[in-house]
N, C-alpha and C. Protein backbone atom coordinates (compact mmCIF):
# COMPACT_ATOMS: atom_id res chain seq x y z
N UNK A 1 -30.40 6.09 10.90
CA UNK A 1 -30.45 5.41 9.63
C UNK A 1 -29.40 4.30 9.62
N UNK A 2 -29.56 3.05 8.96
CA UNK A 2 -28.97 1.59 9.16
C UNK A 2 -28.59 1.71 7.61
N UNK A 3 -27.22 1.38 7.62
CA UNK A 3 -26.96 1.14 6.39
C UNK A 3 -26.12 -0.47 6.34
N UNK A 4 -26.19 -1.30 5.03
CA UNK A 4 -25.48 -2.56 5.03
C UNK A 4 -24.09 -2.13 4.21
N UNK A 5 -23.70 -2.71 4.88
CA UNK A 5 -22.04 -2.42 4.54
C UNK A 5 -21.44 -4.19 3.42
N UNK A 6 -20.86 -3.58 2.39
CA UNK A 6 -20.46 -5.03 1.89
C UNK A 6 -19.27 -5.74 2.16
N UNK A 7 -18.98 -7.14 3.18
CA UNK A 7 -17.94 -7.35 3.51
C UNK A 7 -17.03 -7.38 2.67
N UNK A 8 -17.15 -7.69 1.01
CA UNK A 8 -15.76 -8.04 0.37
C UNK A 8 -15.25 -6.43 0.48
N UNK A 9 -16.08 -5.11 -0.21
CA UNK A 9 -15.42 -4.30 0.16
C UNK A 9 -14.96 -3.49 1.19
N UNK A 10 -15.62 -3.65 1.95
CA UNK A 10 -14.60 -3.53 3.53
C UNK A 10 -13.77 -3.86 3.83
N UNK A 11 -13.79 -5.64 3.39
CA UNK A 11 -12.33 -5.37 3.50
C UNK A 11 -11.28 -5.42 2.79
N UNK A 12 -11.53 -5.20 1.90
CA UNK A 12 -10.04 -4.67 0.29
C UNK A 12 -10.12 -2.93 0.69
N UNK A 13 -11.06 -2.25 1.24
CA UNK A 13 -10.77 -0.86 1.44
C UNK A 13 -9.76 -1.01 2.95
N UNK A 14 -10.10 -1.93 4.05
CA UNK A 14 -9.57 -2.13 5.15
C UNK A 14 -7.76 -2.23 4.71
N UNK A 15 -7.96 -3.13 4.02
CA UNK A 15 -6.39 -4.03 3.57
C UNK A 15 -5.73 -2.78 2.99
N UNK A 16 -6.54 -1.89 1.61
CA UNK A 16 -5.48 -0.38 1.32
C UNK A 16 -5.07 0.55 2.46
N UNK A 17 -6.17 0.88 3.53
CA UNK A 17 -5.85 1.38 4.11
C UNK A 17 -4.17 1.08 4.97
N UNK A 18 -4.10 -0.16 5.40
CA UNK A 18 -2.99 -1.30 5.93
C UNK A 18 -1.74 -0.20 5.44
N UNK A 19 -2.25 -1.17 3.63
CA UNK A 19 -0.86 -0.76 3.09
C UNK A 19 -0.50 0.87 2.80
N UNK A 20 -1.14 1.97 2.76
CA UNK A 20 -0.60 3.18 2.64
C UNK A 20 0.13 3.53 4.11
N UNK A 21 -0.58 2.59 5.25
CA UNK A 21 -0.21 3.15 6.42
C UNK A 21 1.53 2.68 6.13
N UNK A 22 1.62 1.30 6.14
CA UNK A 22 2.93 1.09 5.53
C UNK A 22 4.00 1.37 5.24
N UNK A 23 3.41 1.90 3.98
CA UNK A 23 3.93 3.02 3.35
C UNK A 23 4.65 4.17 3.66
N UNK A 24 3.71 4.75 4.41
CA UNK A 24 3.78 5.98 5.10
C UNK A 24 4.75 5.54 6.46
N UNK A 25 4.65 4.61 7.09
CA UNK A 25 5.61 4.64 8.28
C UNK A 25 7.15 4.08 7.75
N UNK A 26 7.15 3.43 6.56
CA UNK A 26 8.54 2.60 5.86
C UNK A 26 9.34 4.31 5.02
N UNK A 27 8.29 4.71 4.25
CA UNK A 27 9.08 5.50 3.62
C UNK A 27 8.62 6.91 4.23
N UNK A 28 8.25 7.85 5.01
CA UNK A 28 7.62 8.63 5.50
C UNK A 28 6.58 9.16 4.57
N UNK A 29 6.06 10.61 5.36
CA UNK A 29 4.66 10.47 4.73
C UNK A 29 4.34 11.72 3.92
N UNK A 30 5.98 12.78 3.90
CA UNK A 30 6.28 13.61 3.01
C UNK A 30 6.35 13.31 1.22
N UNK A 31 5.64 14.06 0.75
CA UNK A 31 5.28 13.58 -0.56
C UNK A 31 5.67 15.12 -1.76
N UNK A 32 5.93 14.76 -2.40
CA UNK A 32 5.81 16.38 -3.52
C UNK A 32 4.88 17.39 -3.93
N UNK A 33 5.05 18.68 -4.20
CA UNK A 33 3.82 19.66 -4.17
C UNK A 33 3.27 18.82 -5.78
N UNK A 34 4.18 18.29 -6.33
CA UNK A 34 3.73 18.34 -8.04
C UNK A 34 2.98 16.93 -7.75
N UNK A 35 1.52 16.56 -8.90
CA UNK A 35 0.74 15.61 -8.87
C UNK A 35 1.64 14.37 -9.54
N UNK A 36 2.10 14.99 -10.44
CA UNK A 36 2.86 13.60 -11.01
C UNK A 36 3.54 12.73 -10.73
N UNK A 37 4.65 13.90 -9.80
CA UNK A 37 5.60 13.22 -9.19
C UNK A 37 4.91 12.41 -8.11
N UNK A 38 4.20 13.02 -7.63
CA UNK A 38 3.72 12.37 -6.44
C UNK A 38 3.37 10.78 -6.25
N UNK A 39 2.07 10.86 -8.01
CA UNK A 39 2.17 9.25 -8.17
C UNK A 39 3.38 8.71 -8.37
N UNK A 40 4.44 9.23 -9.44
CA UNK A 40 5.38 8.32 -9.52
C UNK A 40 6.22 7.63 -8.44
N UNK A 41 6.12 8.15 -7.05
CA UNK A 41 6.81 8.20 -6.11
C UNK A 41 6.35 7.11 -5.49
N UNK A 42 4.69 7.00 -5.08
CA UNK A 42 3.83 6.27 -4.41
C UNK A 42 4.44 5.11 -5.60
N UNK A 43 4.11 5.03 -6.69
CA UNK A 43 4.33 3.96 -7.77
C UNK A 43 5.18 2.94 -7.59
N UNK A 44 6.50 3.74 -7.30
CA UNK A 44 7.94 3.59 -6.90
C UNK A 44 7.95 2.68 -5.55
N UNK A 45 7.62 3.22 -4.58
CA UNK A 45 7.43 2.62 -3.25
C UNK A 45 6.54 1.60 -3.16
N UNK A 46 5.57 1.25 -4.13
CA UNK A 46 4.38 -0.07 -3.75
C UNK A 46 5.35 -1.38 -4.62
N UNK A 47 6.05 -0.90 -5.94
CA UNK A 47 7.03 -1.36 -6.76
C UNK A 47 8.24 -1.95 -5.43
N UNK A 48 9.03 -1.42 -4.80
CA UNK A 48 10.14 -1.86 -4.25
C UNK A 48 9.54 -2.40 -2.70
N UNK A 49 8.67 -2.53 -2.27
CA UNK A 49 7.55 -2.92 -1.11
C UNK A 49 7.29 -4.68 -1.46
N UNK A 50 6.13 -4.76 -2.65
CA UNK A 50 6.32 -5.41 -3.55
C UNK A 50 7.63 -6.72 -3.70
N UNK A 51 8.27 -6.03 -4.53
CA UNK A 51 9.34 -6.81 -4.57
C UNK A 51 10.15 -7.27 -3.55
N UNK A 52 10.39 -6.40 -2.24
CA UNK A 52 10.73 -7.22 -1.34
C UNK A 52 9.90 -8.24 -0.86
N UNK A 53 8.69 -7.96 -0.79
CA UNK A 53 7.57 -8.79 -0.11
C UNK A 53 8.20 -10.38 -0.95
N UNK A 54 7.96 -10.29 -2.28
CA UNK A 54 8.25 -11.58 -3.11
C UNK A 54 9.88 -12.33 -2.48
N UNK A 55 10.61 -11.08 -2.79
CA UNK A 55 12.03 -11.91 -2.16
C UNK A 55 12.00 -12.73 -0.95
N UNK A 56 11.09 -12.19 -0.28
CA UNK A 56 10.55 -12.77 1.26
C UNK A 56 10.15 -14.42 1.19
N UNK A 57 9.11 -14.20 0.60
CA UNK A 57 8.22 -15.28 0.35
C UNK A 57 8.78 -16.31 -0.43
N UNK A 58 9.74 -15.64 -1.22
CA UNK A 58 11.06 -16.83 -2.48
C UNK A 58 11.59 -17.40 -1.07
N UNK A 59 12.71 -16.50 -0.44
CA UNK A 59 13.77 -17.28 0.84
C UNK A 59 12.59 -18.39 1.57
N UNK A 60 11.64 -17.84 2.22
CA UNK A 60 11.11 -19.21 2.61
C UNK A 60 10.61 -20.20 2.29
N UNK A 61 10.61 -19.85 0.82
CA UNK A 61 9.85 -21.58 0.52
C UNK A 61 11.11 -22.16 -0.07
N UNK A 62 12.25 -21.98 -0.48
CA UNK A 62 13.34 -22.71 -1.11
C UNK A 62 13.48 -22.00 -2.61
């Protein structure tokens, strides 16, 4: 069976995949038994990821 695959979402699912890997290798890949915390944590880490990314992108353009 042939299925069509849609490129935009392939690749915005491709690109999340990227960034949890990221994630997971910057901040490791130990996470909390509790659900909440868990998002808040992930939250936390895409937040300070994020913001460095921008500080990045500020230093090189002036």
């Amino acid at each position: 069976m042939k299925y069509k695959f849609d490129e935009n979402i392939y690749a915005r699912l491709n690109l999340a995949e990227t960034i949890f890997s990221i994630l997971k290798r910057k901040y490791g890949e130990n996470l909390c038994k509790r659900y909440r915390i868990q998002v808040k944590k992930v939250k936390l880490k895409l937040l300070i990821r994020n913001h460095k990314r921008n500080v990045k992108i500020m230093c090189l353009t002036g």
